[in-house]
Protein backbone atom coordinates (compact mmCIF):
# COMPACT_ATOMS: atom_id res chain seq x y z
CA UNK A 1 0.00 0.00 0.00
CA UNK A 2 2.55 2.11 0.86
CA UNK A 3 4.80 1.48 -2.46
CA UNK A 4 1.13 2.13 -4.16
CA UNK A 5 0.95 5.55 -2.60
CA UNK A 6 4.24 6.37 -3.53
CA UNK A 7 4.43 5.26 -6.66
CA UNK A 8 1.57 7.38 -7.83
CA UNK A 9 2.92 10.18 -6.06
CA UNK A 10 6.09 9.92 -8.48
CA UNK A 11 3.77 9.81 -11.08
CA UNK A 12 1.98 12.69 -10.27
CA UNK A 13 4.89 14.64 -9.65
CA UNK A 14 6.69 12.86 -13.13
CA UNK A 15 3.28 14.48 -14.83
CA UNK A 16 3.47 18.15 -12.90
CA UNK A 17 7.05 18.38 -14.37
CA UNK A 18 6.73 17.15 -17.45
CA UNK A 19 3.69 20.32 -17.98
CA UNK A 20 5.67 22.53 -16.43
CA UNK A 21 8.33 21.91 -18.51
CA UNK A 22 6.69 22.30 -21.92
CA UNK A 23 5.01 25.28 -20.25
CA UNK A 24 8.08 27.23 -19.88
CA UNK A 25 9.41 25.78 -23.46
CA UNK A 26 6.20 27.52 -24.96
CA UNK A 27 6.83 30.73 -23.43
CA UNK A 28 10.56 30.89 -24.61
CA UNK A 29 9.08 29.82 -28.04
CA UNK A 30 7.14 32.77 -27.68
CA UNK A 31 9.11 35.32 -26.74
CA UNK A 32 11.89 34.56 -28.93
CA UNK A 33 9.09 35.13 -31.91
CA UNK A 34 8.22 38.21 -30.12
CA UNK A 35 11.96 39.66 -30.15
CA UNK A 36 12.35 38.59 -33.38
CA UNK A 37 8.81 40.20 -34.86
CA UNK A 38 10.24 43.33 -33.08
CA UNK A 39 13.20 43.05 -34.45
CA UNK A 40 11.72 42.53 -37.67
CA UNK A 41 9.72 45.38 -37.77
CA UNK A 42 12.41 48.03 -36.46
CA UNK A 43 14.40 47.30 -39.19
CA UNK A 44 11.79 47.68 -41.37
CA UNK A 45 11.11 50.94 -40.00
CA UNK A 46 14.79 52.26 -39.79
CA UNK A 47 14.48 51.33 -43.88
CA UNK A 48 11.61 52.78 -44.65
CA UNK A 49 12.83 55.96 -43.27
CA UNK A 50 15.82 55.74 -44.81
CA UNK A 51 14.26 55.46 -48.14
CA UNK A 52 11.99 58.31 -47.79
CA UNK A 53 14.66 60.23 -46.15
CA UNK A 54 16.64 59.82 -49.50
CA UNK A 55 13.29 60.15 -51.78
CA UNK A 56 12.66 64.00 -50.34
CA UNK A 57 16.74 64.57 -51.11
CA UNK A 58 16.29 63.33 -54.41
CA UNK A 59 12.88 65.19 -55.15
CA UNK A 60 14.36 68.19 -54.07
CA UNK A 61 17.36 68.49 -56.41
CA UNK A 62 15.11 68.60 -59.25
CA UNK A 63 14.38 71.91 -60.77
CA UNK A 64 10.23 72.64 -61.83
CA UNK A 65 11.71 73.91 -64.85
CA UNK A 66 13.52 71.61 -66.85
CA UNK A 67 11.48 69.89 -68.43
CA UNK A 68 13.60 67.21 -69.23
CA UNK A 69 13.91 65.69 -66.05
């Protein structure tokens, strides 16, 4: 009986750890998509800016009238 009780008890406790476990393995899984989306999307931004940045440089350099531009 004893054995029994502690046998299941290691179970239990086999079972607790082995959720726990994947719990925590999700939430690195989703933070490191998290940093990454972030990341992502700075660079993105920094780009985007530096694009437009170099679009109103270029725009402004050319002259209304000349045509041929």
């Amino acid at each position: 009986m004893l054995y029994n009780n502690r046998k299941k008890r290691h179970e239990q406790e086999k079972e607790w750890l082995r959720t726990n476990f994947e719990n925590e393995l999700l939430r690195s899984q989703i933070e490191v998509q998290e940093q990454t989306m972030q990341n992502f999307a700075s660079n993105l931004h920094d780009s985007i800016g530096q694009l437009l940045s170099l679009l109103v440089i270029t725009l402004s350099t050319i002259k209304p009238d000349q045509p041929g531009r």
